[in-house]
Structure formats: C-alpha cells, structure tokens
N, C-alpha and C. Protein backbone atom coordinates (compact mmCIF):
# COMPACT_ATOMS: atom_id res chain seq x y z
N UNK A 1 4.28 15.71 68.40
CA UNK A 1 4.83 14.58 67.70
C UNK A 1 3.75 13.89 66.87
N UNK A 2 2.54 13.78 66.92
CA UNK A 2 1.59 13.11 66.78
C UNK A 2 1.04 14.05 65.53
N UNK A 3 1.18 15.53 65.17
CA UNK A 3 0.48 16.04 64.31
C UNK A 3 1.92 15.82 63.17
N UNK A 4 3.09 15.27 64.06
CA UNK A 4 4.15 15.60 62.66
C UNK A 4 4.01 14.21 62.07
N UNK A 5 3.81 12.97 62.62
CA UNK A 5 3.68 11.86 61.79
C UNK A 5 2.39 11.84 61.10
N UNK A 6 1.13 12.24 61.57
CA UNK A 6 0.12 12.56 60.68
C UNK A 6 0.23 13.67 59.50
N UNK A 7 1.11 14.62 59.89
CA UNK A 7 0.90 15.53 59.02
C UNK A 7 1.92 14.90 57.87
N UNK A 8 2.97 13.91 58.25
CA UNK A 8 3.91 13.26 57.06
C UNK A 8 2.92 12.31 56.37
N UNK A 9 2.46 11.72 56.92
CA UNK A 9 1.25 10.66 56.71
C UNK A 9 0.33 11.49 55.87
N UNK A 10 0.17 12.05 55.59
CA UNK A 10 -1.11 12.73 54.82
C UNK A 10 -0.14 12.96 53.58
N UNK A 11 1.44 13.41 53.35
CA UNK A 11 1.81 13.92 52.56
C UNK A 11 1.96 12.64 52.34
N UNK A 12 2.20 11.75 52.40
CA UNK A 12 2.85 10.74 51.75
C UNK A 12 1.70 9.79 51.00
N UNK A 13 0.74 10.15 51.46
CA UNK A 13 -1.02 9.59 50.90
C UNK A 13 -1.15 10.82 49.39
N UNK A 14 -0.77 11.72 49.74
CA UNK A 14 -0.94 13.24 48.91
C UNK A 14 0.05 12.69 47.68
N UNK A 15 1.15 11.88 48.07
CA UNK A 15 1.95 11.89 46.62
C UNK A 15 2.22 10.82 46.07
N UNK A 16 1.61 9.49 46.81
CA UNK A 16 0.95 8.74 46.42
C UNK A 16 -0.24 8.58 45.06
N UNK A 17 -1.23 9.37 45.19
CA UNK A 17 -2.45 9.63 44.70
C UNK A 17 -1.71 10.94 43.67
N UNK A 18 -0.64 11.46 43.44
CA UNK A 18 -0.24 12.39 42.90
C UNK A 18 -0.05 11.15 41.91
N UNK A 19 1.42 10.14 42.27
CA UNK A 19 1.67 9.57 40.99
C UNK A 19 0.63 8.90 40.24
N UNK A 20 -0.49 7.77 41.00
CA UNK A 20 -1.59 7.58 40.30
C UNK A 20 -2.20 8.40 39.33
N UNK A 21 -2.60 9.68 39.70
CA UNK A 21 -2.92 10.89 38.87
C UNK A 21 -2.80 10.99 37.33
N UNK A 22 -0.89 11.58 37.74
CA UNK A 22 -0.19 11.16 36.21
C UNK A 22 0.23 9.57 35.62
N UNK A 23 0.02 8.70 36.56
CA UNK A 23 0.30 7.19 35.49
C UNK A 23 -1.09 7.19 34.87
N UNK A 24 -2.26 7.82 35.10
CA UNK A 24 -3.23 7.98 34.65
C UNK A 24 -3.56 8.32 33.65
N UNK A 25 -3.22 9.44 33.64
CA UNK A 25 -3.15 10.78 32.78
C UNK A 25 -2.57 10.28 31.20
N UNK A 26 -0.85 9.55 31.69
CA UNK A 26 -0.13 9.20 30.60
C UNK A 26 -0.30 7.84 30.05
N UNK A 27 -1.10 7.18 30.89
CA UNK A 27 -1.87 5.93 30.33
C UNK A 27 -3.13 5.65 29.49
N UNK A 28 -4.30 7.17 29.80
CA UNK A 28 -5.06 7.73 28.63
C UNK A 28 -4.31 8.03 27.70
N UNK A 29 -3.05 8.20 27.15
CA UNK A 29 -2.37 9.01 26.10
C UNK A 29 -1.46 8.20 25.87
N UNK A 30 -0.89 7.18 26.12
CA UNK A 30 0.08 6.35 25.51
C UNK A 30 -0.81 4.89 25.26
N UNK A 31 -1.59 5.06 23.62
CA UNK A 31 -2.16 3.63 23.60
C UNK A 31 -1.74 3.51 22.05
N UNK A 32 -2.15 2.26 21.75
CA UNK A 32 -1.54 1.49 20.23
C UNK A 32 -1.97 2.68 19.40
N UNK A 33 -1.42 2.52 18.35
CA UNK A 33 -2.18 3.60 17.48
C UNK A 33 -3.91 2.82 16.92
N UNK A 34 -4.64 3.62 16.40
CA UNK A 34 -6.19 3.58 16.11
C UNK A 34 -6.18 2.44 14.88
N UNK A 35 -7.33 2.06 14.67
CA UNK A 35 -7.30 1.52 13.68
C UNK A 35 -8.25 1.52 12.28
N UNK A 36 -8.30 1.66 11.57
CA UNK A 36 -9.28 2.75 10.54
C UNK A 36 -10.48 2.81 10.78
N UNK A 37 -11.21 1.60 10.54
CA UNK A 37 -12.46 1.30 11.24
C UNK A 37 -12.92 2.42 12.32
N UNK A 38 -12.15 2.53 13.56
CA UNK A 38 -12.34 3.06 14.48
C UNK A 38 -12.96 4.49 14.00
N UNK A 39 -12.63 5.09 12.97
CA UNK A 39 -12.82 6.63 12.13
C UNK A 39 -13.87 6.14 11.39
N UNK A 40 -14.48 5.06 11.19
CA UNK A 40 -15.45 4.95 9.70
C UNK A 40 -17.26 5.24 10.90
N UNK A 41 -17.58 6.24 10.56
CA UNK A 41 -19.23 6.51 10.83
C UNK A 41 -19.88 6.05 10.39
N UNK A 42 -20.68 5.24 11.87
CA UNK A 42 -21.90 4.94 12.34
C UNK A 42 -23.15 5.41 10.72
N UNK A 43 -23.03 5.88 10.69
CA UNK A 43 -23.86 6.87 9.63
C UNK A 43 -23.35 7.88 8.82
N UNK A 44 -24.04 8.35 7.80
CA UNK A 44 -23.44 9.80 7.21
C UNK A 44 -25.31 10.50 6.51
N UNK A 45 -25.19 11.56 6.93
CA UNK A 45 -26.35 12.46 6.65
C UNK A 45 -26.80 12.72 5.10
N UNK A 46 -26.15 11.93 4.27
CA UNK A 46 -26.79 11.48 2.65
C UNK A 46 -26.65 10.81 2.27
N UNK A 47 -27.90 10.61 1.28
CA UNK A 47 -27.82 8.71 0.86
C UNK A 47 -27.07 8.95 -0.62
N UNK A 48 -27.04 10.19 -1.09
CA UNK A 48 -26.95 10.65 -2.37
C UNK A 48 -25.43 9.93 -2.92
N UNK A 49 -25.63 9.29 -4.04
CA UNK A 49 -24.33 8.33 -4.57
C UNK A 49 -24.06 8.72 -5.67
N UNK A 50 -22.54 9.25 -6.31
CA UNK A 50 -21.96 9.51 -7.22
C UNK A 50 -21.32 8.72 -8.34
N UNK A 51 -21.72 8.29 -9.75
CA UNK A 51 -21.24 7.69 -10.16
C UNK A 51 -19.95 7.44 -10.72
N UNK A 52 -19.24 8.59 -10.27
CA UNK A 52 -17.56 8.60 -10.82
C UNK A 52 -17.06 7.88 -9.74
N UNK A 53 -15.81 7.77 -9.87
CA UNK A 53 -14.18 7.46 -9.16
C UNK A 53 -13.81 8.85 -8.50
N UNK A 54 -13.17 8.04 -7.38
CA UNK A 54 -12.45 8.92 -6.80
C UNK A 54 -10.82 8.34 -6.11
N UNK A 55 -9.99 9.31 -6.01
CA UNK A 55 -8.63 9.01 -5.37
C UNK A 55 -8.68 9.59 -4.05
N UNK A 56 -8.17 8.91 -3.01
CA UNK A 56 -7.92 9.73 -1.74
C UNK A 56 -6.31 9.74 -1.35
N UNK A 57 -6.22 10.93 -1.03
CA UNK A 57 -4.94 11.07 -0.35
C UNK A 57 -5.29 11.68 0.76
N UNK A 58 -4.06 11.70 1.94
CA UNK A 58 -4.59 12.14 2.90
C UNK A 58 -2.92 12.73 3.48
N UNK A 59 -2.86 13.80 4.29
CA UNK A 59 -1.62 14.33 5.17
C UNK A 59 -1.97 15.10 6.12
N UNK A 60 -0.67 15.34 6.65
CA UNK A 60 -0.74 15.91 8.05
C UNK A 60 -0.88 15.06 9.12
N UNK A 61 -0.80 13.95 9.39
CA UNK A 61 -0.75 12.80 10.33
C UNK A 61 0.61 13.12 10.48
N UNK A 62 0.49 11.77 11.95
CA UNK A 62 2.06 11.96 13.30
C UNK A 62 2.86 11.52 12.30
N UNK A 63 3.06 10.53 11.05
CA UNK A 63 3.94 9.76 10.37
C UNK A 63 4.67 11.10 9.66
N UNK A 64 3.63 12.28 9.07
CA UNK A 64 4.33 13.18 8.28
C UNK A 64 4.38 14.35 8.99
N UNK A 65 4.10 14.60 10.41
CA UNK A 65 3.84 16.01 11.23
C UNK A 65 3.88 15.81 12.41
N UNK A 66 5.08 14.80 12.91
CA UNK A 66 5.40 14.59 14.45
C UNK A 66 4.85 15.59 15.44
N UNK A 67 4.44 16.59 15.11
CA UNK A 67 3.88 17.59 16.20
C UNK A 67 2.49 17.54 16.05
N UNK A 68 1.84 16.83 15.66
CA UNK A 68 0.33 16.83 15.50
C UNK A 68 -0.41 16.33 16.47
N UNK A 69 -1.42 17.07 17.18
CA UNK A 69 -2.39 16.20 18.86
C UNK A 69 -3.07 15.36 18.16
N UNK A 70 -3.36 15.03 17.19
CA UNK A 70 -4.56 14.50 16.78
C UNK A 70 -3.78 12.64 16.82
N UNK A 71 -2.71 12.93 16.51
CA UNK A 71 -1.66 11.30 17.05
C UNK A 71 -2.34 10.17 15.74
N UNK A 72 -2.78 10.38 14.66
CA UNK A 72 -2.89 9.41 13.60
C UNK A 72 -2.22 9.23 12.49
N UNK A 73 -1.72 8.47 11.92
CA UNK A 73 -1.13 8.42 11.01
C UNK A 73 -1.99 8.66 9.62
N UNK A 74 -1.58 9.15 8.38
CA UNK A 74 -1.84 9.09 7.65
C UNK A 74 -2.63 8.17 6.80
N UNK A 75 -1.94 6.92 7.33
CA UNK A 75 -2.69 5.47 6.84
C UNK A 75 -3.42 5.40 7.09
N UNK A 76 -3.77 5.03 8.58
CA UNK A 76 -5.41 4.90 9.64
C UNK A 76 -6.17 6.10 8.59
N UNK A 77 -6.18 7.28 9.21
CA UNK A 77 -6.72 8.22 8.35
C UNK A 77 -7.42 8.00 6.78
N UNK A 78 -6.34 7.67 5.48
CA UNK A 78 -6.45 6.93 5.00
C UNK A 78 -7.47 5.91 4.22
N UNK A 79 -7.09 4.80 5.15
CA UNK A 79 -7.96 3.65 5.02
C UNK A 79 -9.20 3.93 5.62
N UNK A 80 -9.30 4.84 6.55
CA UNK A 80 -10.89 4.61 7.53
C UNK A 80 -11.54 5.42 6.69
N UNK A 81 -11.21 6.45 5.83
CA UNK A 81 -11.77 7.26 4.92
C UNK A 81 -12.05 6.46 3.68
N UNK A 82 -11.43 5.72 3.07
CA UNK A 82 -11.78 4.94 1.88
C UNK A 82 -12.76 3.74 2.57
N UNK A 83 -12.42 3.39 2.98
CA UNK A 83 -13.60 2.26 3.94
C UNK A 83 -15.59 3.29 3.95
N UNK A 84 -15.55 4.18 4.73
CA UNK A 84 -16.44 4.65 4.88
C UNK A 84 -16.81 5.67 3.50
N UNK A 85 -15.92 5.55 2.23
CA UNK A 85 -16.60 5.99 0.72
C UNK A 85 -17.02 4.73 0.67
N UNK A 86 -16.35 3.85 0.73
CA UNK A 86 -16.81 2.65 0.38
C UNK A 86 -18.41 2.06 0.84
N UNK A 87 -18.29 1.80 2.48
CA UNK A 87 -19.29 1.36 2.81
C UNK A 87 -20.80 2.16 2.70
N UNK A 88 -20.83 3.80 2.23
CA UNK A 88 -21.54 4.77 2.12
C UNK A 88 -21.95 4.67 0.94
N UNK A 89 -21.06 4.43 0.00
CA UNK A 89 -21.20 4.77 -1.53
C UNK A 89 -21.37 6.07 -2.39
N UNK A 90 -20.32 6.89 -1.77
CA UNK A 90 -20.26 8.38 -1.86
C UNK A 90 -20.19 8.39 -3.30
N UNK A 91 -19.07 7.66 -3.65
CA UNK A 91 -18.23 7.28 -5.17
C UNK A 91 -18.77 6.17 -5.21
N UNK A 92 -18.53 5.73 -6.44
CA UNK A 92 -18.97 4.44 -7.58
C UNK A 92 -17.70 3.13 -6.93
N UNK A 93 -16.09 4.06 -6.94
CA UNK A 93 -15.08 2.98 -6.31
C UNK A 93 -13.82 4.32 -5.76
N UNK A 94 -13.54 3.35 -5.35
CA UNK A 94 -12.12 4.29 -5.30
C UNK A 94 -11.08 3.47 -5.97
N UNK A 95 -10.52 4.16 -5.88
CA UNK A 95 -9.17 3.58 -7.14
C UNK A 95 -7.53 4.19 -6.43
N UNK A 96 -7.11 3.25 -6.16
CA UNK A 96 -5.75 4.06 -5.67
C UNK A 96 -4.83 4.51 -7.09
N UNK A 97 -4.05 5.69 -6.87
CA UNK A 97 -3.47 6.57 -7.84
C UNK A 97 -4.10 7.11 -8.69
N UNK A 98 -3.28 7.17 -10.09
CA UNK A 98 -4.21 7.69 -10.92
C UNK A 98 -5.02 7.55 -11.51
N UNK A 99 -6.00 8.13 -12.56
CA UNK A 99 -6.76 7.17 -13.22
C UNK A 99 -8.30 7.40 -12.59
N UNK A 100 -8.66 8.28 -11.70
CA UNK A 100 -9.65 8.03 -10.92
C UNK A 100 -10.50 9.67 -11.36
N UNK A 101 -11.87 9.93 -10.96
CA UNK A 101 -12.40 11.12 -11.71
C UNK A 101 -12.33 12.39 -11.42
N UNK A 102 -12.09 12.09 -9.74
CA UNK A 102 -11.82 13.65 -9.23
C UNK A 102 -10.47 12.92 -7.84
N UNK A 103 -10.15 13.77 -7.22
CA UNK A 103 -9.11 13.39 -6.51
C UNK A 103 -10.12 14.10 -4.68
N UNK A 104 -9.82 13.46 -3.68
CA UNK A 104 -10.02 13.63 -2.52
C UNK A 104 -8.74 13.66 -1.84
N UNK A 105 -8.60 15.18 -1.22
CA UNK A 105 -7.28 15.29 -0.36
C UNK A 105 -7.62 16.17 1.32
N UNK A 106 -7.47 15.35 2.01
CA UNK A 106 -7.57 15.30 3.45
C UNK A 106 -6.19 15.82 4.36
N UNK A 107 -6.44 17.10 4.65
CA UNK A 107 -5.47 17.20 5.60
C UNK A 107 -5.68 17.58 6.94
N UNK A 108 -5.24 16.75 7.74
CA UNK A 108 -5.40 16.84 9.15
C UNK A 108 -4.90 18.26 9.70
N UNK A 109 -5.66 19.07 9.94
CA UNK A 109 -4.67 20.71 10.46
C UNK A 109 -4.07 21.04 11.64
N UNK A 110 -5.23 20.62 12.28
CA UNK A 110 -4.77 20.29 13.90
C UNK A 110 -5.92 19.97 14.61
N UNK A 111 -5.44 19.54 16.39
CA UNK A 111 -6.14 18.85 17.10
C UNK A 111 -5.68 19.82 18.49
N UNK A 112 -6.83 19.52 19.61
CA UNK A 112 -6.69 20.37 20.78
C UNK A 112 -7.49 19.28 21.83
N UNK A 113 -6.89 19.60 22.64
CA UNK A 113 -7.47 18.97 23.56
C UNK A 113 -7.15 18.94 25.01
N UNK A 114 -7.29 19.22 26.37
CA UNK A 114 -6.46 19.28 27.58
C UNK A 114 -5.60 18.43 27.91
N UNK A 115 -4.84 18.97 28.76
CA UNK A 115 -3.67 18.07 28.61
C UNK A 115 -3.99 16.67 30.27
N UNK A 116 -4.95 17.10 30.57
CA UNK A 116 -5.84 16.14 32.04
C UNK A 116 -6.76 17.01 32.68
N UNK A 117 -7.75 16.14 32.04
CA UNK A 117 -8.98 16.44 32.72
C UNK A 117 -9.80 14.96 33.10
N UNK A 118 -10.90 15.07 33.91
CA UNK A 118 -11.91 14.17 34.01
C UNK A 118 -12.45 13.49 32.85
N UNK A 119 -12.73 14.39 31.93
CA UNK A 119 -13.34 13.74 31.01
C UNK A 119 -12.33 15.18 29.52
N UNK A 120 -12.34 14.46 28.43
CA UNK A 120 -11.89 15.36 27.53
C UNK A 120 -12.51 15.59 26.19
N UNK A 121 -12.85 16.54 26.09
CA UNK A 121 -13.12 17.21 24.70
C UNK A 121 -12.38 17.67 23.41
N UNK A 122 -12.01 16.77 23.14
CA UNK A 122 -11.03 16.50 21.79
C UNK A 122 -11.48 17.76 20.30
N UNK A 123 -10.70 18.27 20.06
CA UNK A 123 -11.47 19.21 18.92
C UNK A 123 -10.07 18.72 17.55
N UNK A 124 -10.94 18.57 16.27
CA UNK A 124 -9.98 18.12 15.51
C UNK A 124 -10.76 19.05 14.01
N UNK A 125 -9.64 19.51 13.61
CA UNK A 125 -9.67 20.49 12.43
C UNK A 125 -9.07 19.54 11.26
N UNK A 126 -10.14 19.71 9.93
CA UNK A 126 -9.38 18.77 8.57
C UNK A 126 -9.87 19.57 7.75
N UNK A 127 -8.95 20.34 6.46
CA UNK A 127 -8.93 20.79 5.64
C UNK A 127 -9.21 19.87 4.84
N UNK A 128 -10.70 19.68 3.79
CA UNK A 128 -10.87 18.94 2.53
C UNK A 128 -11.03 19.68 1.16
N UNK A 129 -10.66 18.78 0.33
CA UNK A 129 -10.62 19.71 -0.72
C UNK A 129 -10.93 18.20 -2.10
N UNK A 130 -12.02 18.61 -2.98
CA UNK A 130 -12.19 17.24 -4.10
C UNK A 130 -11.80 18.01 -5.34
N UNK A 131 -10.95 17.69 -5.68
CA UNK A 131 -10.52 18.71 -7.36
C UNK A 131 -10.71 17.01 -8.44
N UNK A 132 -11.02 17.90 -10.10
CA UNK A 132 -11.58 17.04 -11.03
C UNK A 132 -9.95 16.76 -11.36
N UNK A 133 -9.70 15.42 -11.74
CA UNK A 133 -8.79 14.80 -12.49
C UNK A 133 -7.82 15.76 -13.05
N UNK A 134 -8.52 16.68 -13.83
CA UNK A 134 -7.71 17.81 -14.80
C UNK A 134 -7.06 19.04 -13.66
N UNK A 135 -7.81 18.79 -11.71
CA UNK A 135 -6.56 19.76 -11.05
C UNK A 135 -7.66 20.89 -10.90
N UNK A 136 -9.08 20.88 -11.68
CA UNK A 136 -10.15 22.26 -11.44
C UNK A 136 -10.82 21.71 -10.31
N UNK A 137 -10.65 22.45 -8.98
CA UNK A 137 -11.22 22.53 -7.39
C UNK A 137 -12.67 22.51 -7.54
N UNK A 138 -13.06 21.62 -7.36
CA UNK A 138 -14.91 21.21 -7.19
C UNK A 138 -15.55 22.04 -5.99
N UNK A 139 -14.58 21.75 -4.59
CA UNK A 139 -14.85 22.20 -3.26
C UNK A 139 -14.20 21.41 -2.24
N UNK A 140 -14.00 22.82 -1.78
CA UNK A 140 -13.27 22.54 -0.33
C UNK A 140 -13.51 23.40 0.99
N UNK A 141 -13.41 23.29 1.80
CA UNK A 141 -13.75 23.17 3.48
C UNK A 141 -13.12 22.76 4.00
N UNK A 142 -13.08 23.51 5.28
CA UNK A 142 -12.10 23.44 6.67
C UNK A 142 -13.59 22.77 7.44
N UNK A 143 -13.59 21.97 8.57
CA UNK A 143 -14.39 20.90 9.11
C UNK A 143 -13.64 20.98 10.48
N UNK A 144 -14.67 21.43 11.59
CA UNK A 144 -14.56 21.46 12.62
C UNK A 144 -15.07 20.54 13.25
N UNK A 145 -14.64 19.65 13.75
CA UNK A 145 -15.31 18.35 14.94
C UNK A 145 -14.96 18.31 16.77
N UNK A 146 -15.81 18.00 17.33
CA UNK A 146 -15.52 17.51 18.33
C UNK A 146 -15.78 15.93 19.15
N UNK A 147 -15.01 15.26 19.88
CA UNK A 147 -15.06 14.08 20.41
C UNK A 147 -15.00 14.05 21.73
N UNK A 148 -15.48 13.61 22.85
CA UNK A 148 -15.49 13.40 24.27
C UNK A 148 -15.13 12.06 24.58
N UNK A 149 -14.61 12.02 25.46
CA UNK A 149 -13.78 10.74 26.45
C UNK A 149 -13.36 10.68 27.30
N UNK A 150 -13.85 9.95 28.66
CA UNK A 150 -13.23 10.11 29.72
C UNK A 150 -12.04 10.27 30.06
N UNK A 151 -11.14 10.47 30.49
CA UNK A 151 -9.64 10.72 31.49
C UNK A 151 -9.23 9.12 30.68
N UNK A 152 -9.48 7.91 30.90
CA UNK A 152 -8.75 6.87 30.94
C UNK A 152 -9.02 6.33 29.46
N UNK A 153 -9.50 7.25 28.71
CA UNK A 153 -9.84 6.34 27.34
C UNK A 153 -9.23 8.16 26.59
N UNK A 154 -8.69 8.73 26.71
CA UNK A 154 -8.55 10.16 26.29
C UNK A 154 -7.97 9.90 24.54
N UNK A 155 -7.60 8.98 24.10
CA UNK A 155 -7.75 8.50 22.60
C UNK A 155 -8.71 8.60 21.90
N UNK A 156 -9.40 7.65 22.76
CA UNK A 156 -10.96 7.58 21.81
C UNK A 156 -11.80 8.94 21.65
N UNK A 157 -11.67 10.14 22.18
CA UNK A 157 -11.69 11.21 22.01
C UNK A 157 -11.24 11.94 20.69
N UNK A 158 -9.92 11.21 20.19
CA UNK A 158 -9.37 11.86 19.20
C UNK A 158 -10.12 10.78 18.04
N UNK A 159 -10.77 9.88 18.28
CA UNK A 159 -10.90 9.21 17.19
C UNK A 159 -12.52 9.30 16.58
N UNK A 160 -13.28 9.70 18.00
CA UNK A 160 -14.71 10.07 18.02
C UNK A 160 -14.55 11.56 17.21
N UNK A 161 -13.49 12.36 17.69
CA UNK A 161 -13.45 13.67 17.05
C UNK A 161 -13.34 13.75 15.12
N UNK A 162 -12.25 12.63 14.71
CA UNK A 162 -12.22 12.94 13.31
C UNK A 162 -13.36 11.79 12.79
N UNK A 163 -14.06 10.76 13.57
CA UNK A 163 -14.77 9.92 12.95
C UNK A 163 -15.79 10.87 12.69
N UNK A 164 -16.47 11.94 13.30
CA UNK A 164 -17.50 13.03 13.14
C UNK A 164 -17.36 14.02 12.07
N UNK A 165 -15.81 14.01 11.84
CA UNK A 165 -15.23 15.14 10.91
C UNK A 165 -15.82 14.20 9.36
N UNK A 166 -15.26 12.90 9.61
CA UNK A 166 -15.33 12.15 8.18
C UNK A 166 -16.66 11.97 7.72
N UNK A 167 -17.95 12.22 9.12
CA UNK A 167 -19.54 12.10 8.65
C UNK A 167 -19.86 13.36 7.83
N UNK A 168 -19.52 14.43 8.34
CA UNK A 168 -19.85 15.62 8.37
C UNK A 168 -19.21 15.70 6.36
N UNK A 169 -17.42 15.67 6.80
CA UNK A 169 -16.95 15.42 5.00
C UNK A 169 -17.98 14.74 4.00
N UNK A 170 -18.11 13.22 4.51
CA UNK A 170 -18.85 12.63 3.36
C UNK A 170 -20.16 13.28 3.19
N UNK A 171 -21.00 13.59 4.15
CA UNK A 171 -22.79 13.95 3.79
C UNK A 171 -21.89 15.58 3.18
N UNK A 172 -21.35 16.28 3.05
CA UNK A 172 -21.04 17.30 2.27
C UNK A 172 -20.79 16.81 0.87
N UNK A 173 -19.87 15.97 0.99
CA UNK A 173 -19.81 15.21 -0.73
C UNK A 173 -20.94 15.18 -1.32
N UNK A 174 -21.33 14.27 -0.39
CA UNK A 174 -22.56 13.74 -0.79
C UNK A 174 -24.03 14.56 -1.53
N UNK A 175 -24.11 15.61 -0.70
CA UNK A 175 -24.47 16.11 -1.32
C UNK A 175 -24.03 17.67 -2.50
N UNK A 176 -22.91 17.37 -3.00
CA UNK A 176 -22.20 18.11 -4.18
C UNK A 176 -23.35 17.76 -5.36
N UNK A 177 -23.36 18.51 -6.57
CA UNK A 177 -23.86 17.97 -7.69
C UNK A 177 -22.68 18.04 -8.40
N UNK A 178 -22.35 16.80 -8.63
CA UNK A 178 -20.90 16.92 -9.87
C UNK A 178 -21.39 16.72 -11.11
C-alpha cells in the first residue's frame, strides 16, 4: 500500500513539473512582437559611407508568410534596418519610395530553431539584394546568422539572430564600391 501511494505521489510530482515544462516552453514563445531597435547592431564591421540614397523594402515576415519561425513582421524588420542605415551611415539618407539611388530588398527566407531546449540556438536566413534605381543588381547574398537564448527568453534568440544578419548585411554594403 505504501509503494502505491508513493508510487502515485511521484506521478503526480512527474506531471506536475511536466505542465511547468510546457507553460515554459510556450511562455519563451508567446511574447509581444520585437521592436526595431531590438534588430539595430551594437556595431557594424565598416565605417565606409556612401553618398547616394537608398530605398528599403523588406518581405517574408509573419504579416506576409504566416508560416515563418523567425515570427517578425515586416515592419519591425523594416524600421530596425533603416534605423541602423541610418545610425551607421551606410547611405547618405534613406528615402521611402521612389526617388532614391539604388533600392535595398530584404527577404526573410527562413528561421530554425528547437522547438525546447535549455538554451536555444536560433538560425535565421535573409536573402539581400541592392539593385541601381534603373533595376541593374549591384549585389546580392543569402546571410546566414545565428542567435542564442535561454529556454525563457527563446525570442530574443530570434532577434539576436537577424540583429547579426543586419551587421553582417550592412559591413557588406559597406564595403561595396558603388
């Protein structure tokens, strides 16, 4: 009698610590969405500054690709990318629409990452591409990043991942000769 209430007693500790687990799990992964800033780098690996204009567009975010891990919208994306031309001085300005000297187009391709672990290693793929005004492709690259984050912050993973992608993009601009 004594090993069957212990042995219920253990299961009931066992699924206890089960649901904790996953309110865990889905509490790293259900947070506000990011906010641009959050994507704009610490640094970028050239000081080198361009005196034209540029346009950014950006796709493949959750707003236009509900199936995307990487969970950002287009906007965030976006703005944290024009923020960090900005605060870098990759370009002279940016200019929304037309009118600008070459065009910058960002697409988010995809994102990977476990679905619970201790800590997570976020991997985020962005196709860039800068074509001149007239539509002739300057250069483009596929940009592999990675981001780490514990179990309870498993976001900031995805945001450390493309904020690295956007260092890596700009010091490539950066150093283009246009």
């Amino acid at each position: 009698m004594l090993n069957q209430v212990t042995s219920q007693g253990i299961r009931h500790a066992l699924s206890i610590v089960a649901l904790f687990a996953i309110a865990a799990a889905m509490g790293g992964c259900a947070v506000a969405p990011s906010k641009p800033e959050s994507i704009v780098p610490p640094t970028v690996g050239s000081a080198k500054q361009h005196p034209q204009t540029v346009s950014v567009l950006v796709a493949g975010g959750v707003d236009t690709n509900p199936s995307t891990r990487l969970r950002l919208t287009n906007a965030t994306v976006s703005e944290g990318l024009v923020a960090s031309i900005n605060k870098y001085h990759v370009f002279s300005r940016v200019i929304s629409g037309a009118g600008a000297d070459y065009v910058l187009a960002v697409t988010m391709v995809s994102g990977d990452f476990p679905s619970f672990a201790a800590t997570f290693t976020v991997k985020a793929e962005l196709a860039w591409s800068l074509k001149r005004a007239d539509g002739t492709t300057v250069w483009q690259q596929v940009i592999r990043t990675e981001g780490t984050a514990t179990g309870g912050e498993a976001f900031a993973g995805v945001e450390r991942a493309v904020r690295e992608n956007v260092a890596q993009g700009l010091a490539k601009l950066a150093d283009l000769n246009l």
